[in-house]
PDB file of N, CA and C in Angstrom:
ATOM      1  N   UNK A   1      -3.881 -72.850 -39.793  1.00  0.00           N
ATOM      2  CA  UNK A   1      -4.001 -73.726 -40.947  1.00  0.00           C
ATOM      3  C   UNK A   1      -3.287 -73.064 -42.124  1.00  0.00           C
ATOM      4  N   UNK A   2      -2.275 -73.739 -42.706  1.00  0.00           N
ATOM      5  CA  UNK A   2      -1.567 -73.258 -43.904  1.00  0.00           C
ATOM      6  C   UNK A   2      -2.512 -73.333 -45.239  1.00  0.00           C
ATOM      7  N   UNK A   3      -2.361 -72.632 -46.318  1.00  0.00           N
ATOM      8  CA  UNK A   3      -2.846 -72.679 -47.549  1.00  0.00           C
ATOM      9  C   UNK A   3      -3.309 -74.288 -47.706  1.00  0.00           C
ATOM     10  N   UNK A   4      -1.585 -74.752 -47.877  1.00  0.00           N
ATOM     11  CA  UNK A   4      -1.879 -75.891 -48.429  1.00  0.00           C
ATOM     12  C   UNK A   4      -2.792 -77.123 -47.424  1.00  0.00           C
ATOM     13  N   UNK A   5      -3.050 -77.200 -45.976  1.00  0.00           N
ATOM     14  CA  UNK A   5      -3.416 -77.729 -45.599  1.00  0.00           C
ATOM     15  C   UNK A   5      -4.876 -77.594 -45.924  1.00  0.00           C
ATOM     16  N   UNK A   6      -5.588 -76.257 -45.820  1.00  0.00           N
ATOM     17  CA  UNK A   6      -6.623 -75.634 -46.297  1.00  0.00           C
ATOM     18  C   UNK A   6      -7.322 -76.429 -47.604  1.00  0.00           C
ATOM     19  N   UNK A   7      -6.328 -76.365 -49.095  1.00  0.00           N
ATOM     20  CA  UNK A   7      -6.674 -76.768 -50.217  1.00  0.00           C
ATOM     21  C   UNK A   7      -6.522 -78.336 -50.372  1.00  0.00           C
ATOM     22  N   UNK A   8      -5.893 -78.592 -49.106  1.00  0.00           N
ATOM     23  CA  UNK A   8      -6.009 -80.476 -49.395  1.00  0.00           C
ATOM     24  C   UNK A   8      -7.179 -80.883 -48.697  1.00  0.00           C
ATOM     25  N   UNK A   9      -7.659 -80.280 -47.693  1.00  0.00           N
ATOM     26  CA  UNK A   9      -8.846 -80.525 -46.537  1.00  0.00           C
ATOM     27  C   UNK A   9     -10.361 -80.277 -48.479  1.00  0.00           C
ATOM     28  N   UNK A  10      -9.788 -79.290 -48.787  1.00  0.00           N
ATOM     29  CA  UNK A  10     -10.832 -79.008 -49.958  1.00  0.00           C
ATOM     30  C   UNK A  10     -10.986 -80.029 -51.001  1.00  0.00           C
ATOM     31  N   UNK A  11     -10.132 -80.530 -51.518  1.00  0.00           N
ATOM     32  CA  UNK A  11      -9.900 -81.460 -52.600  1.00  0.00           C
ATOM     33  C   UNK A  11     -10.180 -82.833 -52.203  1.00  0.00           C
ATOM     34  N   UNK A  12     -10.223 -83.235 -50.679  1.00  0.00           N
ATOM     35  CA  UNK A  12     -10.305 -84.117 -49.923  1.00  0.00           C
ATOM     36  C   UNK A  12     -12.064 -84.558 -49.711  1.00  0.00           C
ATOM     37  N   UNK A  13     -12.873 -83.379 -49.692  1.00  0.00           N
ATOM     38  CA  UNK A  13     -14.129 -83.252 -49.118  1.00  0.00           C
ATOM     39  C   UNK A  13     -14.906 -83.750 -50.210  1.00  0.00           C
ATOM     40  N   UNK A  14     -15.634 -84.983 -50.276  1.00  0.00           N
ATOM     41  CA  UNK A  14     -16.407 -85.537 -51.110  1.00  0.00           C
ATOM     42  C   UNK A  14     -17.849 -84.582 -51.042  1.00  0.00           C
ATOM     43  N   UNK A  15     -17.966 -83.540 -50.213  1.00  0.00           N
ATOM     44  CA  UNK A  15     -19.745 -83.325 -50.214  1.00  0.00           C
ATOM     45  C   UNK A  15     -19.612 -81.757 -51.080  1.00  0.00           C
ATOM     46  N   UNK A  16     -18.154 -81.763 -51.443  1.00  0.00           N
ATOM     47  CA  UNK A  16     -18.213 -80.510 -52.600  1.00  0.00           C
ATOM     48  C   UNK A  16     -18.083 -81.153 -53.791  1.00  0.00           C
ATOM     49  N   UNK A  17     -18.431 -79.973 -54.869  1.00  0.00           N
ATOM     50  CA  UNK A  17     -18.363 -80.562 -56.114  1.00  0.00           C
ATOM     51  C   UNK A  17     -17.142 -80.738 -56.663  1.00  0.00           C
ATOM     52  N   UNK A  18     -17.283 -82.120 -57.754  1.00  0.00           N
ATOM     53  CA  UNK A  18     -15.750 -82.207 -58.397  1.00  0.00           C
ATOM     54  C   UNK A  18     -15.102 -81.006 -58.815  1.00  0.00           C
ATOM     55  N   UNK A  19     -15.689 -79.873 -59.498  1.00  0.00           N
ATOM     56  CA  UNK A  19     -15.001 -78.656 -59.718  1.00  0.00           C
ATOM     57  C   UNK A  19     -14.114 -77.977 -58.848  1.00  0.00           C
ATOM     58  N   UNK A  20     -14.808 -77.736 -57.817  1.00  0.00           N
ATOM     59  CA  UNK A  20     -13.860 -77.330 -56.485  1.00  0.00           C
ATOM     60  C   UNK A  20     -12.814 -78.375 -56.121  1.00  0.00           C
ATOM     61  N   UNK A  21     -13.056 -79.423 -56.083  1.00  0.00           N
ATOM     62  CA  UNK A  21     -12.004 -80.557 -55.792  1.00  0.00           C
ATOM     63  C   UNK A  21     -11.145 -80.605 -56.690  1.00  0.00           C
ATOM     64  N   UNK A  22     -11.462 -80.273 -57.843  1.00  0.00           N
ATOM     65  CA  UNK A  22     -10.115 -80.646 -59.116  1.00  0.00           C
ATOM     66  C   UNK A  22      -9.300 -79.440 -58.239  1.00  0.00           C
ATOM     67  N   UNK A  23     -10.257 -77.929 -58.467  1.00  0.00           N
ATOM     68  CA  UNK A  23      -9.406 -76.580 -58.810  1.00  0.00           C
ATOM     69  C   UNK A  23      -8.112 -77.143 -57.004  1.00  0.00           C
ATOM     70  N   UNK A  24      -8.983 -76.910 -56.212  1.00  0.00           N
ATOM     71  CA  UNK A  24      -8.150 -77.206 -55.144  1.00  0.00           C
ATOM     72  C   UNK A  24      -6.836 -78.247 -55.191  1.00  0.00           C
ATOM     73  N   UNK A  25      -6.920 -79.187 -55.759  1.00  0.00           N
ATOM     74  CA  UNK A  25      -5.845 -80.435 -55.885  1.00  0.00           C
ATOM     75  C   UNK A  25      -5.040 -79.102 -57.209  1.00  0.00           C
ATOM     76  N   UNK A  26      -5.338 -79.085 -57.727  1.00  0.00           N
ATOM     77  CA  UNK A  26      -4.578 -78.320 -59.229  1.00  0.00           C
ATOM     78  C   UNK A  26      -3.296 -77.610 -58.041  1.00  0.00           C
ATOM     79  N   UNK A  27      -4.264 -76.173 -57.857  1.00  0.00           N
ATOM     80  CA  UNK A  27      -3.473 -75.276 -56.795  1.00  0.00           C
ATOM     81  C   UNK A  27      -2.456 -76.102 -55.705  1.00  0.00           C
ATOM     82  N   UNK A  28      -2.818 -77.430 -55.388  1.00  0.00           N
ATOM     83  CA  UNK A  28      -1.801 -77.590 -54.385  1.00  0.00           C
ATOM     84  C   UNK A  28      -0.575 -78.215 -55.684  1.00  0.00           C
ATOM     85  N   UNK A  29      -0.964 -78.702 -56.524  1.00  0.00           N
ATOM     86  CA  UNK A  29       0.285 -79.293 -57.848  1.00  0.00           C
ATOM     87  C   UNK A  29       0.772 -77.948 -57.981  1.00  0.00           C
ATOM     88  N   UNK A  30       0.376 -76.649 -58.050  1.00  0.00           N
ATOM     89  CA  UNK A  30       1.051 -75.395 -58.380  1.00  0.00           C
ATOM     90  C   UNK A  30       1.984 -75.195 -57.204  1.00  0.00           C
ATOM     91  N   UNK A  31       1.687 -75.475 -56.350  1.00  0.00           N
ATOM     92  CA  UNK A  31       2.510 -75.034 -54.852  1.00  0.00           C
ATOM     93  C   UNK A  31       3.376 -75.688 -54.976  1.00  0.00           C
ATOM     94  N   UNK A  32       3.467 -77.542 -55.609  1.00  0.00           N
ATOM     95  CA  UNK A  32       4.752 -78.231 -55.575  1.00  0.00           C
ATOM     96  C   UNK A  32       5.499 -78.081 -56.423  1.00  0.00           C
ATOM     97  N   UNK A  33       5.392 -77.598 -57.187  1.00  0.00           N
ATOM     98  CA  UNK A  33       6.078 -77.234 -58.555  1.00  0.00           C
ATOM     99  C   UNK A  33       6.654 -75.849 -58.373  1.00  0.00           C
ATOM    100  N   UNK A  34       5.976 -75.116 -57.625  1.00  0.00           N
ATOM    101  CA  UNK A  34       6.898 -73.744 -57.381  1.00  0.00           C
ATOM    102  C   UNK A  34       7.888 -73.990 -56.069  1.00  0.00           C
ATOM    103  N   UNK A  35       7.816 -74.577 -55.027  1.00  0.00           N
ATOM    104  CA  UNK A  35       8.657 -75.419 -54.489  1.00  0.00           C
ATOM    105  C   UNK A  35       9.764 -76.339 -54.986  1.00  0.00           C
ATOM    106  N   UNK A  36       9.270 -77.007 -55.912  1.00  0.00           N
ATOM    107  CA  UNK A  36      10.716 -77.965 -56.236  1.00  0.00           C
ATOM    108  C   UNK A  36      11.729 -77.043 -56.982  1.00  0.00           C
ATOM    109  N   UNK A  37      11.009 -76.177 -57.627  1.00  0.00           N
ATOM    110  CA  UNK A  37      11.737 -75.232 -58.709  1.00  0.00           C
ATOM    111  C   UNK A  37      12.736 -74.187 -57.638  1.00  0.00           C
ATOM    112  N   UNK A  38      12.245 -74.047 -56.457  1.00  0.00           N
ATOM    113  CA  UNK A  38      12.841 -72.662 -55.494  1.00  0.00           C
ATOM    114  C   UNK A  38      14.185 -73.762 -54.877  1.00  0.00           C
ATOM    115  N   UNK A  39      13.531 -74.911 -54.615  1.00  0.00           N
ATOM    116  CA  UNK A  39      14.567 -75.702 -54.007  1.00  0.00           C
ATOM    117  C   UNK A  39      16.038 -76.075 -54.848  1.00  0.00           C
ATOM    118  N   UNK A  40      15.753 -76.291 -56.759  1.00  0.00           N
ATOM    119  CA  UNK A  40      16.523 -76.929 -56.782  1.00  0.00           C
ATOM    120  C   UNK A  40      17.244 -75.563 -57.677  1.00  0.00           C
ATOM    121  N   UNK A  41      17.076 -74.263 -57.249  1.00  0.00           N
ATOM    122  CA  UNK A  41      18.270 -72.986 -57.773  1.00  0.00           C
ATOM    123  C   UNK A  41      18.058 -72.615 -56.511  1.00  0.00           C
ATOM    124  N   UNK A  42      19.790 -73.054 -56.258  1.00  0.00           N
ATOM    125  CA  UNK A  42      20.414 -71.896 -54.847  1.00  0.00           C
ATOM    126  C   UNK A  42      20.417 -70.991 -55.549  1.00  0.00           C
ATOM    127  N   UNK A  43      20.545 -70.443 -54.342  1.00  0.00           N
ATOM    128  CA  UNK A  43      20.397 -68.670 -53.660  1.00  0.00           C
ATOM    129  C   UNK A  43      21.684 -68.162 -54.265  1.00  0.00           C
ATOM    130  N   UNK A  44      22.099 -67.157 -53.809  1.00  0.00           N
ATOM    131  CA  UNK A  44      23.052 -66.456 -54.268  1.00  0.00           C
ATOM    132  C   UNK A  44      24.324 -66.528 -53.306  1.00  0.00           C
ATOM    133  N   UNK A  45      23.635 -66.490 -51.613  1.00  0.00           N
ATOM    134  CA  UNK A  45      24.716 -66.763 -50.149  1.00  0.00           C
ATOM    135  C   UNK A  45      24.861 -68.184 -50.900  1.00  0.00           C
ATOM    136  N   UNK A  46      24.651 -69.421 -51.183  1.00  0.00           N
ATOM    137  CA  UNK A  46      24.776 -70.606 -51.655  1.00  0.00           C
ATOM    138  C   UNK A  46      25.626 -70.950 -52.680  1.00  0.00           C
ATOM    139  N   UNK A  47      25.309 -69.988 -53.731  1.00  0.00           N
ATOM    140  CA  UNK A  47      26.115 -69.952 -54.830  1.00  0.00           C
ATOM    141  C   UNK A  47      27.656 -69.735 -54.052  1.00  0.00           C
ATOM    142  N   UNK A  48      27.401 -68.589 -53.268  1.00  0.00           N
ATOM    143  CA  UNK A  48      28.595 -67.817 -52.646  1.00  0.00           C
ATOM    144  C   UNK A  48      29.524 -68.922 -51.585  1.00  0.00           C
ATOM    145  N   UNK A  49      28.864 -69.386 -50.833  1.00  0.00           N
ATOM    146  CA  UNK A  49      29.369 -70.495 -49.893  1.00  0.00           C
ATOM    147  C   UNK A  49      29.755 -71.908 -50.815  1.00  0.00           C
ATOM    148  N   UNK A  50      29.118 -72.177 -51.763  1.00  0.00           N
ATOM    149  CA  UNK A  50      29.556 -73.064 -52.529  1.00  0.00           C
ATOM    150  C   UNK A  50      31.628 -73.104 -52.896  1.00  0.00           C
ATOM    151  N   UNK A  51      31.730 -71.791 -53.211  1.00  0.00           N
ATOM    152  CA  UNK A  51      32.707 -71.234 -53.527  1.00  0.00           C
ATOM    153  C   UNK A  51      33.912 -71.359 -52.492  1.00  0.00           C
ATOM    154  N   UNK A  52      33.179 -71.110 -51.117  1.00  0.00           N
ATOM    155  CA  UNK A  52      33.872 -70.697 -50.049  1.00  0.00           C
ATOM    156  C   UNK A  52      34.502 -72.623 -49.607  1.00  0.00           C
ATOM    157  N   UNK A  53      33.351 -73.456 -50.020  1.00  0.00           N
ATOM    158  CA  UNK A  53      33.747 -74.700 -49.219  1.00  0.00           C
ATOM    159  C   UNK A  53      34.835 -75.153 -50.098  1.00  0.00           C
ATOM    160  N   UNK A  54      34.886 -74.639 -51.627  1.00  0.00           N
ATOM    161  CA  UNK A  54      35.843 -75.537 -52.440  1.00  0.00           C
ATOM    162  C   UNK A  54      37.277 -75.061 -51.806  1.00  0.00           C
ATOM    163  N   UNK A  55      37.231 -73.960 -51.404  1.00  0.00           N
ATOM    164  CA  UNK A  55      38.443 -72.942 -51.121  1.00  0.00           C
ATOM    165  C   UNK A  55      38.763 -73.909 -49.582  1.00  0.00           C
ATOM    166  N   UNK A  56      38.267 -74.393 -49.093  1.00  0.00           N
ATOM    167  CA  UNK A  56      38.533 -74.671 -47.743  1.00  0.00           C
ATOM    168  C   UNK A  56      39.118 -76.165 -48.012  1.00  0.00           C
ATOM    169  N   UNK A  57      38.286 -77.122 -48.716  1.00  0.00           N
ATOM    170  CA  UNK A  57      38.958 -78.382 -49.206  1.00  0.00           C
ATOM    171  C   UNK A  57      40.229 -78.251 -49.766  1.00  0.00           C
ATOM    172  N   UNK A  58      40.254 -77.333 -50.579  1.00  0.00           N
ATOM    173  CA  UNK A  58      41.811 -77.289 -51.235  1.00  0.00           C
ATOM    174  C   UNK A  58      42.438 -76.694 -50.731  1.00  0.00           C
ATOM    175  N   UNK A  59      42.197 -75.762 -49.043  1.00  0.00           N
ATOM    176  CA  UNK A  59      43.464 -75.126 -48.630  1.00  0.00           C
ATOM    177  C   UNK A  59      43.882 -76.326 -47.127  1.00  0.00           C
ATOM    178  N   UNK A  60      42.674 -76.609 -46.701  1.00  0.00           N
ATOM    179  CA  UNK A  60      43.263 -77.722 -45.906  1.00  0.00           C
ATOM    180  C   UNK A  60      44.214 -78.880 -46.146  1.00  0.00           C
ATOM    181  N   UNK A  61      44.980 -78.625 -45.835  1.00  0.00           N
ATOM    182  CA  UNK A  61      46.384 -80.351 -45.740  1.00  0.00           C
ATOM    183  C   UNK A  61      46.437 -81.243 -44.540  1.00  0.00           C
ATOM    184  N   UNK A  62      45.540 -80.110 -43.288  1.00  0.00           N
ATOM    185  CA  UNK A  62      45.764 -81.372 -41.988  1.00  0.00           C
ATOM    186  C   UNK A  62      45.001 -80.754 -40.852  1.00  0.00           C
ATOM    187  N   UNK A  63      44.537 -81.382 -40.120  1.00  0.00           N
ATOM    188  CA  UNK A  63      43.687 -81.253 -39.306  1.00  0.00           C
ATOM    189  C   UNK A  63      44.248 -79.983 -38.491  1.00  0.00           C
ATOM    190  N   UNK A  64      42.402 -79.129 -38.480  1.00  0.00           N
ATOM    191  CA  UNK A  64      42.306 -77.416 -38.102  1.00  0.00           C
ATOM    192  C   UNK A  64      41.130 -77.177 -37.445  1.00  0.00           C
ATOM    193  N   UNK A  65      41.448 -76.594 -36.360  1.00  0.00           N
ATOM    194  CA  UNK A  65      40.227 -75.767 -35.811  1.00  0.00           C
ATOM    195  C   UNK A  65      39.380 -74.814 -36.684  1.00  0.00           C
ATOM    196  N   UNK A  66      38.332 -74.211 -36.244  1.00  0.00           N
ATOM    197  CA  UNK A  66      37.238 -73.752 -36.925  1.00  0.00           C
ATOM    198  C   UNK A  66      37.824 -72.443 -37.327  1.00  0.00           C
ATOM    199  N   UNK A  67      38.717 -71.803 -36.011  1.00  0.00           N
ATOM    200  CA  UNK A  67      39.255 -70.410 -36.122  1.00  0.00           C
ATOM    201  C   UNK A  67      40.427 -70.546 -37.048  1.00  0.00           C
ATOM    202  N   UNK A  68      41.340 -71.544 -37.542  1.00  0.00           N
ATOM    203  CA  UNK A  68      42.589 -71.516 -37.843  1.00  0.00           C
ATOM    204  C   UNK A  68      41.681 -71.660 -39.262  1.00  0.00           C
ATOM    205  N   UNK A  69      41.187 -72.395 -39.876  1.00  0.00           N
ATOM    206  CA  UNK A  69      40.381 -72.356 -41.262  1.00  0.00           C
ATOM    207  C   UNK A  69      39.750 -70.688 -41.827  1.00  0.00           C
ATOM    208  N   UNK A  70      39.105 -70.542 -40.634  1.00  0.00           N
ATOM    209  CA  UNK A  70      38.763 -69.005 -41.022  1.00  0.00           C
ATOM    210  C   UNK A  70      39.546 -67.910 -40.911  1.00  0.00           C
ATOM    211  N   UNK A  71      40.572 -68.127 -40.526  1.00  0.00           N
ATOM    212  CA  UNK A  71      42.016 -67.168 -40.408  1.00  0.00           C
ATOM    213  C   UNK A  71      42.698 -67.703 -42.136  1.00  0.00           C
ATOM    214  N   UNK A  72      42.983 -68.440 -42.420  1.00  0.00           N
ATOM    215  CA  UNK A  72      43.413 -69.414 -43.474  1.00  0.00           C
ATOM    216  C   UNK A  72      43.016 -68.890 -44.730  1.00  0.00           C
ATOM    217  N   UNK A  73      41.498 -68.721 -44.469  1.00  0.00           N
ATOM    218  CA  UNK A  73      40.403 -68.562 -45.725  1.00  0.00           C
ATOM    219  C   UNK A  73      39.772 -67.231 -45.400  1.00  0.00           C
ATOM    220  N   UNK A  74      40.345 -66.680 -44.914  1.00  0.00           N
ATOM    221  CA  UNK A  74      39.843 -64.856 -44.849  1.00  0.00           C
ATOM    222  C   UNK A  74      38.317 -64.594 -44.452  1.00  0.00           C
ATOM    223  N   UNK A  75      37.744 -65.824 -43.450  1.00  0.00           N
ATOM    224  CA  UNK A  75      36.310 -65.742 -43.170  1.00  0.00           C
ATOM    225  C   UNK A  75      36.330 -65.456 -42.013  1.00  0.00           C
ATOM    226  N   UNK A  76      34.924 -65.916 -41.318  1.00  0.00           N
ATOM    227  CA  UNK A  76      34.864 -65.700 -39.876  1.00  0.00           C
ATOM    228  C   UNK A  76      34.672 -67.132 -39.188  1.00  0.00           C
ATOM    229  N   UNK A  77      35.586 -67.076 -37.835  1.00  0.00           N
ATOM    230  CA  UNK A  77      35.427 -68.431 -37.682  1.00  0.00           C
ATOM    231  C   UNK A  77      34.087 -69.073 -37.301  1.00  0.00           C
ATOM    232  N   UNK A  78      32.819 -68.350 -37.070  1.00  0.00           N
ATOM    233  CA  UNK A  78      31.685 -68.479 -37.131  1.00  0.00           C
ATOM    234  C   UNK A  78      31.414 -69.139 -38.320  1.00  0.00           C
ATOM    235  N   UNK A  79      31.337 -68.328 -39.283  1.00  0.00           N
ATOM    236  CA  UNK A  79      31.150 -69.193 -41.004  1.00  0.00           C
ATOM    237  C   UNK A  79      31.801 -70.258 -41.232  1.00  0.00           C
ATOM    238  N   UNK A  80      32.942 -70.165 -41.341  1.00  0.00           N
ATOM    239  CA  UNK A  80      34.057 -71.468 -41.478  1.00  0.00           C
ATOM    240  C   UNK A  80      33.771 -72.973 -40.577  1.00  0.00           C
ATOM    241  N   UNK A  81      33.062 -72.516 -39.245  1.00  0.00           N
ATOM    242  CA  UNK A  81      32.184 -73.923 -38.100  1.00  0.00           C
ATOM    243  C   UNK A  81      31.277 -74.091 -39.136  1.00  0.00           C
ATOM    244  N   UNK A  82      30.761 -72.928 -39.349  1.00  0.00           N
ATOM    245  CA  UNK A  82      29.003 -73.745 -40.199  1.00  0.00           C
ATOM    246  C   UNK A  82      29.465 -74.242 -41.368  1.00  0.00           C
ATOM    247  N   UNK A  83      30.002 -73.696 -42.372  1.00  0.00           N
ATOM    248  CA  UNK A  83      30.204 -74.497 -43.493  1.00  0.00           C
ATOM    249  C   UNK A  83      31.133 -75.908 -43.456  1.00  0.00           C
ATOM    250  N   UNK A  84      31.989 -75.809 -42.026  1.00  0.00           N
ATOM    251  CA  UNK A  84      32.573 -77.350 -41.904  1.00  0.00           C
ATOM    252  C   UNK A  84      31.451 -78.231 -41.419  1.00  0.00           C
ATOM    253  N   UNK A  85      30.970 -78.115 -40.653  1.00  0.00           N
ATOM    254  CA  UNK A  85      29.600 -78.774 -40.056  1.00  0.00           C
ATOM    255  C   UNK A  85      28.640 -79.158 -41.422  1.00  0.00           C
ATOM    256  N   UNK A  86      28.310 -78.675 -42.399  1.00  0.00           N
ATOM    257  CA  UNK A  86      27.719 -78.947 -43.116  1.00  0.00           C
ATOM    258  C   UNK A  86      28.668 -79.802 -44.423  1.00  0.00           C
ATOM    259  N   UNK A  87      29.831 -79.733 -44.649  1.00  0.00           N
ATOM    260  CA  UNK A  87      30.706 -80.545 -45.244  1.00  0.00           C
ATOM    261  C   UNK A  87      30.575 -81.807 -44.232  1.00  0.00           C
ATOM    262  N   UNK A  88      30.880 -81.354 -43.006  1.00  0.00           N
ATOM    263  CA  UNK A  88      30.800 -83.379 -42.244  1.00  0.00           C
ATOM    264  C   UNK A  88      29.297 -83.835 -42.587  1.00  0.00           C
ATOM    265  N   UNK A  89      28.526 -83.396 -42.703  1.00  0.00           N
ATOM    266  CA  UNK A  89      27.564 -83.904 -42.767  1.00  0.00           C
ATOM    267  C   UNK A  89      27.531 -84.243 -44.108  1.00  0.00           C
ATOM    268  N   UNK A  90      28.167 -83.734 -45.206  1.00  0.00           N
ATOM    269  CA  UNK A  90      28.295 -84.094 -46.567  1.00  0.00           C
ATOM    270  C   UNK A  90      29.123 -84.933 -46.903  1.00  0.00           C
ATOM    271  N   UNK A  91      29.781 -85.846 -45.949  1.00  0.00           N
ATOM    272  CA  UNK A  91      31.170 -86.585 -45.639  1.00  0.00           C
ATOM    273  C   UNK A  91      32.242 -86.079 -46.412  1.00  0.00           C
ATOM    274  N   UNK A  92      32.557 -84.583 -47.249  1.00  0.00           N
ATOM    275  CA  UNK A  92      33.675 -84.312 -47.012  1.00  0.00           C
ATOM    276  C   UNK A  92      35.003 -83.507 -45.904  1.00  0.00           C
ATOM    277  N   UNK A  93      34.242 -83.743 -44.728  1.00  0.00           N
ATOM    278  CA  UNK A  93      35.357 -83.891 -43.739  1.00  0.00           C
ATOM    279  C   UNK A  93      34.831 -84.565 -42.834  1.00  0.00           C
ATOM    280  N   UNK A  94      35.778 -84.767 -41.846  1.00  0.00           N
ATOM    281  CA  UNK A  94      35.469 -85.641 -40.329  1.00  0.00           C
ATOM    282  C   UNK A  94      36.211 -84.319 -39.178  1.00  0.00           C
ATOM    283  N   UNK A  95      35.240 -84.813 -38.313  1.00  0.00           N
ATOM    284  CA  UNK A  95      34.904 -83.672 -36.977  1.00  0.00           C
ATOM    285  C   UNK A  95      35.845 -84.778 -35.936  1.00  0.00           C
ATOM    286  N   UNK A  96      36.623 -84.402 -35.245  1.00  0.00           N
ATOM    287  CA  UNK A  96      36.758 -84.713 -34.110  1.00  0.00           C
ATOM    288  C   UNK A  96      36.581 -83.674 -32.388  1.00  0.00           C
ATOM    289  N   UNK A  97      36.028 -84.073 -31.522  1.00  0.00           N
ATOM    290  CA  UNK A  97      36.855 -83.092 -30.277  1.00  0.00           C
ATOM    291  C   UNK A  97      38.259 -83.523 -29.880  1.00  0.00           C
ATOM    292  N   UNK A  98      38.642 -82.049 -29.681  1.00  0.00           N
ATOM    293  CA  UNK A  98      40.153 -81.978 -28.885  1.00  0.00           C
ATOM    294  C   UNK A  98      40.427 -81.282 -27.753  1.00  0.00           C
ATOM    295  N   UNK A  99      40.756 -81.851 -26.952  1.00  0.00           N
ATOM    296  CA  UNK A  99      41.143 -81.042 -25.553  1.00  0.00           C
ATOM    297  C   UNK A  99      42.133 -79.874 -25.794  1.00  0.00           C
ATOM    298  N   UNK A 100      41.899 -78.762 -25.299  1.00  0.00           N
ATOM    299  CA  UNK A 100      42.655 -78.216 -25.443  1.00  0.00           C
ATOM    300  C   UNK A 100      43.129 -77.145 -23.700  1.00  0.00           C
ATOM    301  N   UNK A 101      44.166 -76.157 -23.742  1.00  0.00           N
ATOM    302  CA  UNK A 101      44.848 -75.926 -22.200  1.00  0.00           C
ATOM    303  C   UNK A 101      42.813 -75.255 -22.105  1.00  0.00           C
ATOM    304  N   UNK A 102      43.450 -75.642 -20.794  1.00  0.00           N
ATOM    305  CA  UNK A 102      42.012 -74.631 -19.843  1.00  0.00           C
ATOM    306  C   UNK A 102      41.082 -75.971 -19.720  1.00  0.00           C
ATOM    307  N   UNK A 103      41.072 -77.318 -20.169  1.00  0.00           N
ATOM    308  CA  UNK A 103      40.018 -78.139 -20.232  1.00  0.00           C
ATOM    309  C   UNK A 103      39.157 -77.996 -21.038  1.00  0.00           C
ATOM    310  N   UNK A 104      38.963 -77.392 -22.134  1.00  0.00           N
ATOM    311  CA  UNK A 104      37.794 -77.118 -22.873  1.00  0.00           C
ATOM    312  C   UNK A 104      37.793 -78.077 -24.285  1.00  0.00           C
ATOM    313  N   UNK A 105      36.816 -78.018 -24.655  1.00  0.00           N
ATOM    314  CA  UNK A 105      36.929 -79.338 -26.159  1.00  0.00           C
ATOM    315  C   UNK A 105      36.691 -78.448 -27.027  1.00  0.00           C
ATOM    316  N   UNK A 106      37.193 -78.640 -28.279  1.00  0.00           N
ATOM    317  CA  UNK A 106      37.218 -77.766 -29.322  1.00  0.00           C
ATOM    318  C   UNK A 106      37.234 -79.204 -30.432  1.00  0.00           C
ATOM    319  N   UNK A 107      36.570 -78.445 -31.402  1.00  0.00           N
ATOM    320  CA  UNK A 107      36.421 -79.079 -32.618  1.00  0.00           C
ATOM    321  C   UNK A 107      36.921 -79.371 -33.795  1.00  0.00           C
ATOM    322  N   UNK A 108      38.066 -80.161 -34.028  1.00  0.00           N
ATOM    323  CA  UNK A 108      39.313 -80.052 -34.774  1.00  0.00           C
ATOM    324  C   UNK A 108      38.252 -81.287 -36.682  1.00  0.00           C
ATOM    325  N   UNK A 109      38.950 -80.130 -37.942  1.00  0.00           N
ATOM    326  CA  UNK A 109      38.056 -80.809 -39.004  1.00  0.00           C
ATOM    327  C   UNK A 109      39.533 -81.138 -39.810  1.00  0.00           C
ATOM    328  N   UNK A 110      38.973 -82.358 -40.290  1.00  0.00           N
ATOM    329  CA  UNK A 110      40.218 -82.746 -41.695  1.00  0.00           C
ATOM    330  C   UNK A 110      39.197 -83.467 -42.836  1.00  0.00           C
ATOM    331  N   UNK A 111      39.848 -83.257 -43.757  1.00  0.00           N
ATOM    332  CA  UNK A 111      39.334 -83.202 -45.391  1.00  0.00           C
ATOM    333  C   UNK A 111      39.381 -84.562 -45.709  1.00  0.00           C
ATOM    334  N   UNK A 112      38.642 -85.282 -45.982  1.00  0.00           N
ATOM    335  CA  UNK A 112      38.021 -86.856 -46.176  1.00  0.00           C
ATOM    336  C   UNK A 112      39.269 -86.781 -47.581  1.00  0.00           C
ATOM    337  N   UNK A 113      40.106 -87.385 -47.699  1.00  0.00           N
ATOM    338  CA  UNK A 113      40.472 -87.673 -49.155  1.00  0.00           C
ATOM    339  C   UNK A 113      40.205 -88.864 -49.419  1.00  0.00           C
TER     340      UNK A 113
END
């Protein structure tokens, strides 16, 4: 049982007194409020990757594998998949597969203009 499940089961329970029920509901408003606040200041890797995706939009001109972006942009092509993956999902790029020799599919990204 988490905290907060704990203090809503509390605030919830009519056979305690309103005191305990306020304090409990209060504490879980403290939990959402220190939550929305953590959520809405990135991190510092965030701040940092923020940086990294603008660099990738403006160095792309035409459709690139994950490794040719991170060769491109001085990353790893590990990083360069995740932060494209999370741009398609932000619709600034589109994912296709591509066959490539050996039969294998690889994941070719281009920059939504």
């Amino acid at each position: 049982m988490t905290t907060r499940e704990f203090l809503s089961a509390i605030s919830a329970n009519d056979s305690l007194s309103a005191e305990i029920r306020e304090f409990a509901a209060a504490e879980v408003g403290k939990m959402d409020a220190r939550n929305a606040k953590r959520k809405a200041t990135p991190s510092k890797d965030q701040l940092a990757n923020m940086e990294t995706k603008r660099t990738i939009l403006a160095t792309i001109d035409r459709p690139m594998f994950a490794s040719e972006i991170g060769t491109v942009c001085g990353i790893s092509t590990a990083k360069a998949s995740a932060l494209c993956v999370q741009m398609v999902e932000d619709g600034k790029m589109t994912v296709k597969d591509v066959k490539i020799k050996g039969g294998r599919t690889v994941k070719q990204y281009t920059v939504v203009k």
